[in-house]
C-alpha atoms as a PDB file:
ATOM      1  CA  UNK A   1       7.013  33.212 -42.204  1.00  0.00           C
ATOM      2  CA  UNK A   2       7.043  29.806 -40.884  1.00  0.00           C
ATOM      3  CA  UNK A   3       9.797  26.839 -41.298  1.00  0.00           C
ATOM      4  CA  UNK A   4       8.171  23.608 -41.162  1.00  0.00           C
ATOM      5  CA  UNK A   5      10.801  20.805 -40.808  1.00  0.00           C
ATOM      6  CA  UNK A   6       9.526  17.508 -41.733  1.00  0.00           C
ATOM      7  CA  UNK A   7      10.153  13.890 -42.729  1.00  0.00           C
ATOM      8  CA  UNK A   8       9.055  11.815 -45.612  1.00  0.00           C
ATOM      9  CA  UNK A   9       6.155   9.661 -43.963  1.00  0.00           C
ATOM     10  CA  UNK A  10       5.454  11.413 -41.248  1.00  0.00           C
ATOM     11  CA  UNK A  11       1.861  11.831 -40.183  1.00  0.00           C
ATOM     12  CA  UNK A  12       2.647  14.198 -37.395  1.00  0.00           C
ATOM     13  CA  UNK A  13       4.343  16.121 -40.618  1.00  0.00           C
ATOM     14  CA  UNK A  14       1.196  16.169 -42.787  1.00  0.00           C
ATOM     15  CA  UNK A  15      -1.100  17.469 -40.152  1.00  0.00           C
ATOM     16  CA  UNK A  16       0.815  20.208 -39.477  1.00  0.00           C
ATOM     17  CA  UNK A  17       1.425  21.080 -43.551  1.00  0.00           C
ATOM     18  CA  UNK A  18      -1.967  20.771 -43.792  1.00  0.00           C
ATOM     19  CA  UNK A  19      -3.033  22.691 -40.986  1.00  0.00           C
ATOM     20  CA  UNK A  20      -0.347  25.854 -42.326  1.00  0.00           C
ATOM     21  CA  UNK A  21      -2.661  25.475 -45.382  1.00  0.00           C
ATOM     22  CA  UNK A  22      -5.877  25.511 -44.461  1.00  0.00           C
ATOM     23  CA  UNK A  23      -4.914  28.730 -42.265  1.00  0.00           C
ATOM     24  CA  UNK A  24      -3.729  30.208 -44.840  1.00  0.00           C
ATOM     25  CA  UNK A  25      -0.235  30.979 -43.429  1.00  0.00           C
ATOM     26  CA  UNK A  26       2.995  31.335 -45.334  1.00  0.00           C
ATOM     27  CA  UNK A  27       5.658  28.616 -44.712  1.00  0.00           C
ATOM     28  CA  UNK A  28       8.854  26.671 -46.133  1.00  0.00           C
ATOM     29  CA  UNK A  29       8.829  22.926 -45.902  1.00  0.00           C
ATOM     30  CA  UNK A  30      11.958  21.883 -44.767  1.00  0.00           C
ATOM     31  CA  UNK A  31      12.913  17.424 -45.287  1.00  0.00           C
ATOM     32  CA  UNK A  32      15.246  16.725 -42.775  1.00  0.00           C
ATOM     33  CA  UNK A  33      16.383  13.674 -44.502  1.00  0.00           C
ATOM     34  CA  UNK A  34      17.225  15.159 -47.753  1.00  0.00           C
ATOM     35  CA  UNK A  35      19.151  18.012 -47.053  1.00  0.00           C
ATOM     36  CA  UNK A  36      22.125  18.322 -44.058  1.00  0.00           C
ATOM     37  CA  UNK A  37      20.660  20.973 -41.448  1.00  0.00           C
ATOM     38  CA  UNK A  38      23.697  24.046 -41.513  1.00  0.00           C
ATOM     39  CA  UNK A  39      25.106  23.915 -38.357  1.00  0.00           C
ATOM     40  CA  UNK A  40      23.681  27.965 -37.629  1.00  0.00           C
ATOM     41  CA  UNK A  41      20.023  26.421 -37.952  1.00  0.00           C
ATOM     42  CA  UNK A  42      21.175  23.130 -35.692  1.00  0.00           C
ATOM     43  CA  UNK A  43      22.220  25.886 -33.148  1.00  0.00           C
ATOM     44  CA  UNK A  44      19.264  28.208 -33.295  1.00  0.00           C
ATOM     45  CA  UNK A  45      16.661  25.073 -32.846  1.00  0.00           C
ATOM     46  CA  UNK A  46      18.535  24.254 -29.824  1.00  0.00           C
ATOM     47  CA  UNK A  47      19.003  27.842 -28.081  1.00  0.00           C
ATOM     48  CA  UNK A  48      15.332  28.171 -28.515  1.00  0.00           C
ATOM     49  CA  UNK A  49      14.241  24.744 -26.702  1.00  0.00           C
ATOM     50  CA  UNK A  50      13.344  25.557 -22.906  1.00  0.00           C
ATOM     51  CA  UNK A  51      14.394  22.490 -21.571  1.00  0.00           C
ATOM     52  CA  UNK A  52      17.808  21.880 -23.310  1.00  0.00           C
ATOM     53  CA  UNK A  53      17.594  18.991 -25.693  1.00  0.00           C
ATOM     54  CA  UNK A  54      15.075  16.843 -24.470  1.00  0.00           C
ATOM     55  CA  UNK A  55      12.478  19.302 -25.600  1.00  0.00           C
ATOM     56  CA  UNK A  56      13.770  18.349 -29.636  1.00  0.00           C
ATOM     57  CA  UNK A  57      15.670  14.718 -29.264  1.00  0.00           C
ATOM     58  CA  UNK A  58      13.741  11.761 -29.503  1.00  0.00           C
ATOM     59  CA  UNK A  59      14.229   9.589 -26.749  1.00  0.00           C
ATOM     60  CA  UNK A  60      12.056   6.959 -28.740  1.00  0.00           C
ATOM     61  CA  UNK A  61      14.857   6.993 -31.833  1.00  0.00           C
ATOM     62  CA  UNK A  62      16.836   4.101 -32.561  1.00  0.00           C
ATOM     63  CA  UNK A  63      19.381   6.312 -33.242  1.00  0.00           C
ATOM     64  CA  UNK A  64      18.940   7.685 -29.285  1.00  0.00           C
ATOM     65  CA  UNK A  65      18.890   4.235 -28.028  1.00  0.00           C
ATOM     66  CA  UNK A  66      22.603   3.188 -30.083  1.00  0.00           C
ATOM     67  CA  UNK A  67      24.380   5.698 -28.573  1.00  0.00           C
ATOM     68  CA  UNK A  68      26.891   5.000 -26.742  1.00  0.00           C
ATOM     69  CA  UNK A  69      26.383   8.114 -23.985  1.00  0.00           C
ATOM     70  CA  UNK A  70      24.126   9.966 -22.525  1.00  0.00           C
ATOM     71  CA  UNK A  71      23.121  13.022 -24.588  1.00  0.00           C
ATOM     72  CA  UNK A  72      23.819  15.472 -22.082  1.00  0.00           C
ATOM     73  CA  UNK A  73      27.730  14.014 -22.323  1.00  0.00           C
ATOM     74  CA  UNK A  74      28.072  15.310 -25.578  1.00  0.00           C
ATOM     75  CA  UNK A  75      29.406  18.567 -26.173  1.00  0.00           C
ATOM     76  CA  UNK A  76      27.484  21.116 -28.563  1.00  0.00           C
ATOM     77  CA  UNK A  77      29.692  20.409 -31.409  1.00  0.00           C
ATOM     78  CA  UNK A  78      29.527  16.763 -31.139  1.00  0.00           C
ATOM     79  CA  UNK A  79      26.019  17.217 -30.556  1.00  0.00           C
ATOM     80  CA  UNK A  80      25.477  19.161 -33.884  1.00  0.00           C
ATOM     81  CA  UNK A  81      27.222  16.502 -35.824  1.00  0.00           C
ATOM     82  CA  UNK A  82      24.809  13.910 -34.766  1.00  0.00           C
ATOM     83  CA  UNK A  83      22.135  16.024 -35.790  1.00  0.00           C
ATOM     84  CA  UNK A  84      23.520  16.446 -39.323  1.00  0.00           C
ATOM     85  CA  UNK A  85      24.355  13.139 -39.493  1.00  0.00           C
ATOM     86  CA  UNK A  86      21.215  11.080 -38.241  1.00  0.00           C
ATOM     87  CA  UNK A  87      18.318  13.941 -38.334  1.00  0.00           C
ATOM     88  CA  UNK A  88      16.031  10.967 -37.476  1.00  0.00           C
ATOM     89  CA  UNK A  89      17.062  11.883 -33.475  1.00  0.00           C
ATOM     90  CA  UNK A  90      15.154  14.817 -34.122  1.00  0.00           C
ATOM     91  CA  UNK A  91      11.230  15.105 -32.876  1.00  0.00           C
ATOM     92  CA  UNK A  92       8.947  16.345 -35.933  1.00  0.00           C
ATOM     93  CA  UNK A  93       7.456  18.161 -37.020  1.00  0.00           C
ATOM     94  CA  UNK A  94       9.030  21.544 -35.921  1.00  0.00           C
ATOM     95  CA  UNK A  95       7.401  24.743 -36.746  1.00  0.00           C
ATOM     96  CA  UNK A  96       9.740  27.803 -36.526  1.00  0.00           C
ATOM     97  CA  UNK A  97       8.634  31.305 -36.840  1.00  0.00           C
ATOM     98  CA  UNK A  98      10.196  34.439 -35.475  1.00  0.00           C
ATOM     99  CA  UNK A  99       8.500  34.630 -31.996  1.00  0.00           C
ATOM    100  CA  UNK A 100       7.258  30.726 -31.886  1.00  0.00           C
ATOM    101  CA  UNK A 101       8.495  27.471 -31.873  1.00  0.00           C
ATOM    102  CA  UNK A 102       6.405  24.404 -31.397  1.00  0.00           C
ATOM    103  CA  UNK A 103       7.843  20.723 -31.564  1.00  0.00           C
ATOM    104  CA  UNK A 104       5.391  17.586 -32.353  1.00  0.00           C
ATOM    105  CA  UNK A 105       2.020  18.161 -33.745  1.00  0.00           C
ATOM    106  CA  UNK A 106      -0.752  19.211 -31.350  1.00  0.00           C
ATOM    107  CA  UNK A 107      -4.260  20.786 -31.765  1.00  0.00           C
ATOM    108  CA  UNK A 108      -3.342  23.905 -29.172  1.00  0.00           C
ATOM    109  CA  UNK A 109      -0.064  24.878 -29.949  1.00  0.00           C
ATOM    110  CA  UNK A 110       0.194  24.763 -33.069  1.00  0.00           C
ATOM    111  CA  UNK A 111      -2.266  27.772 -33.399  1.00  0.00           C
ATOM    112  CA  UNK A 112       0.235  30.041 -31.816  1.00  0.00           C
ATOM    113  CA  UNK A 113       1.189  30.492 -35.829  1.00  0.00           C
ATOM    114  CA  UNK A 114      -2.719  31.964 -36.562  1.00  0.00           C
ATOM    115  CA  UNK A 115      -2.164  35.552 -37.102  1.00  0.00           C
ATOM    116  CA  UNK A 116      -2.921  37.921 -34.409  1.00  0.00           C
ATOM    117  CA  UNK A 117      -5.764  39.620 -37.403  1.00  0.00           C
ATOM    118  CA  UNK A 118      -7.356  36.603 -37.169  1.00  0.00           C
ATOM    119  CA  UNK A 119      -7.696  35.908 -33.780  1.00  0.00           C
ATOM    120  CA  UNK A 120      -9.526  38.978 -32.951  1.00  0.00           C
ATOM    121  CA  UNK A 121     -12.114  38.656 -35.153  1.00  0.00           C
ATOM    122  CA  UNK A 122     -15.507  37.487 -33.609  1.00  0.00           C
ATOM    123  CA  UNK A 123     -17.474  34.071 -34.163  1.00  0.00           C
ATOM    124  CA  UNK A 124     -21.152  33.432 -34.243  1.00  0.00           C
ATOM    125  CA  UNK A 125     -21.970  30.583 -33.283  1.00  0.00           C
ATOM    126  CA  UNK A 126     -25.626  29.088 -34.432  1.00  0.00           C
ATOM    127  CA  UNK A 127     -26.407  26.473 -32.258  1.00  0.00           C
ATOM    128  CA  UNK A 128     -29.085  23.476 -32.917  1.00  0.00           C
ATOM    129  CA  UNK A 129     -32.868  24.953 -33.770  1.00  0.00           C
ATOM    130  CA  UNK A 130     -31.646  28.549 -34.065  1.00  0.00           C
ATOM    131  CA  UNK A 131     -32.828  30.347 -36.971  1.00  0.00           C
ATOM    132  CA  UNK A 132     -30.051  32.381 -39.303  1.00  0.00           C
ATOM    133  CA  UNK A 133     -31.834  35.274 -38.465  1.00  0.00           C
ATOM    134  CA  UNK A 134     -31.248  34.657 -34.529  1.00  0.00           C
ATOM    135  CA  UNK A 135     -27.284  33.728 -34.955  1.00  0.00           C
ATOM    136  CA  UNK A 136     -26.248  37.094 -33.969  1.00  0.00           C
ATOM    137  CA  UNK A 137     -28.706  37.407 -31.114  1.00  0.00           C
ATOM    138  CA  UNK A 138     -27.118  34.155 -30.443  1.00  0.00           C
ATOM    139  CA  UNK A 139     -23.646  33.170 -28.411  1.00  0.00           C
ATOM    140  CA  UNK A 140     -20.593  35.061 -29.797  1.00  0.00           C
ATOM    141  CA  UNK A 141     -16.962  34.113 -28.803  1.00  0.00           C
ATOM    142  CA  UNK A 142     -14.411  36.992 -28.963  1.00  0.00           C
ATOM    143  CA  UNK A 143     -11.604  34.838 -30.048  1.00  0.00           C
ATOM    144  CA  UNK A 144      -8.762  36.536 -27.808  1.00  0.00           C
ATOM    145  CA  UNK A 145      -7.063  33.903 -25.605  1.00  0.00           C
ATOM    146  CA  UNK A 146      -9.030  33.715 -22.011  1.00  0.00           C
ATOM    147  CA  UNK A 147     -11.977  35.901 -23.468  1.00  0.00           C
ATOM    148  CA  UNK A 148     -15.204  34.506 -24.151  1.00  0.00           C
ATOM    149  CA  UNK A 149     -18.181  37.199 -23.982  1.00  0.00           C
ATOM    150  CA  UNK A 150     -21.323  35.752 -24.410  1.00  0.00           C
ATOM    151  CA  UNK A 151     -24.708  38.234 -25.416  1.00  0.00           C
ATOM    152  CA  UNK A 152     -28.442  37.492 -24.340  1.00  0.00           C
ATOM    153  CA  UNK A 153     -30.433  34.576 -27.157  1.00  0.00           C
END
């Protein structure tokens, strides 16, 4: 199961939904902005960012830009607080799932979440002027990351 954290007009946000749909894989939707993140969840999104919190603050927020120190001055209490209280220092969207976590939207990563089922299955590919009955004499792509295996047209 996925968590999808989002914000009301976020285009980042939509992709991402609407990428979880057309996949087919199970998630929660998760608005930032209209429910106060539990201080457990605040604390799990940070312990699983690899490079402390700039890999999940936005640097770009005008919330980020008000404050008054840096954010590697505030302790990890403080720092939860202005989480719950201005969620709009947050980067979205964030996808969540047991053994991934991917912050922002992008084409790549965010197909970590495909199910492993599904990535092993093989593609034909019919490329231009190939007749249906030559696509699986044609190029097939074993869709397991860094293996492509490609048969005689």
């Amino acid at each position: 199961m996925v968590i999808l954290y989002t914000s009301p007009g976020c285009a980042s946000c939509r992709k991402a939904k609407q990428w979880l749909k057309d996949n087919h894989i199970d998630f929660v939707e998760k608005n930032i902005f209209s429910s106060v993140l539990k201080e457990s969840e605040i604390k799990y999104l940070l312990s699983r960012c690899e490079n402390g919190t700039e890999d999940i603050i936005s640097v770009r927020s005008k919330v980020f830009h008000s404050l008054e120190k840096g954010i590697d001055d505030f302790s990890t209490k403080e720092l939860i607080a202005l989480i719950q209280k201005n969620p709009s220092i947050l980067k979205r969207p964030i996808l969540l799932s047991e053994n991934s976590m991917v912050i922002g939207y992008d084409d790549n990563e965010i197909t970590t979440f495909t199910p492993n089922a599904v990535r092993s299955q093989t593609t034909h590919v019919r490329t231009p002027g190939m007749k249906k009955d030559e696509i699986n004499k044609g190029l097939t792509l074993d869709s397991q990351p860094g293996s492509i295996h490609l048969s005689s047209i």
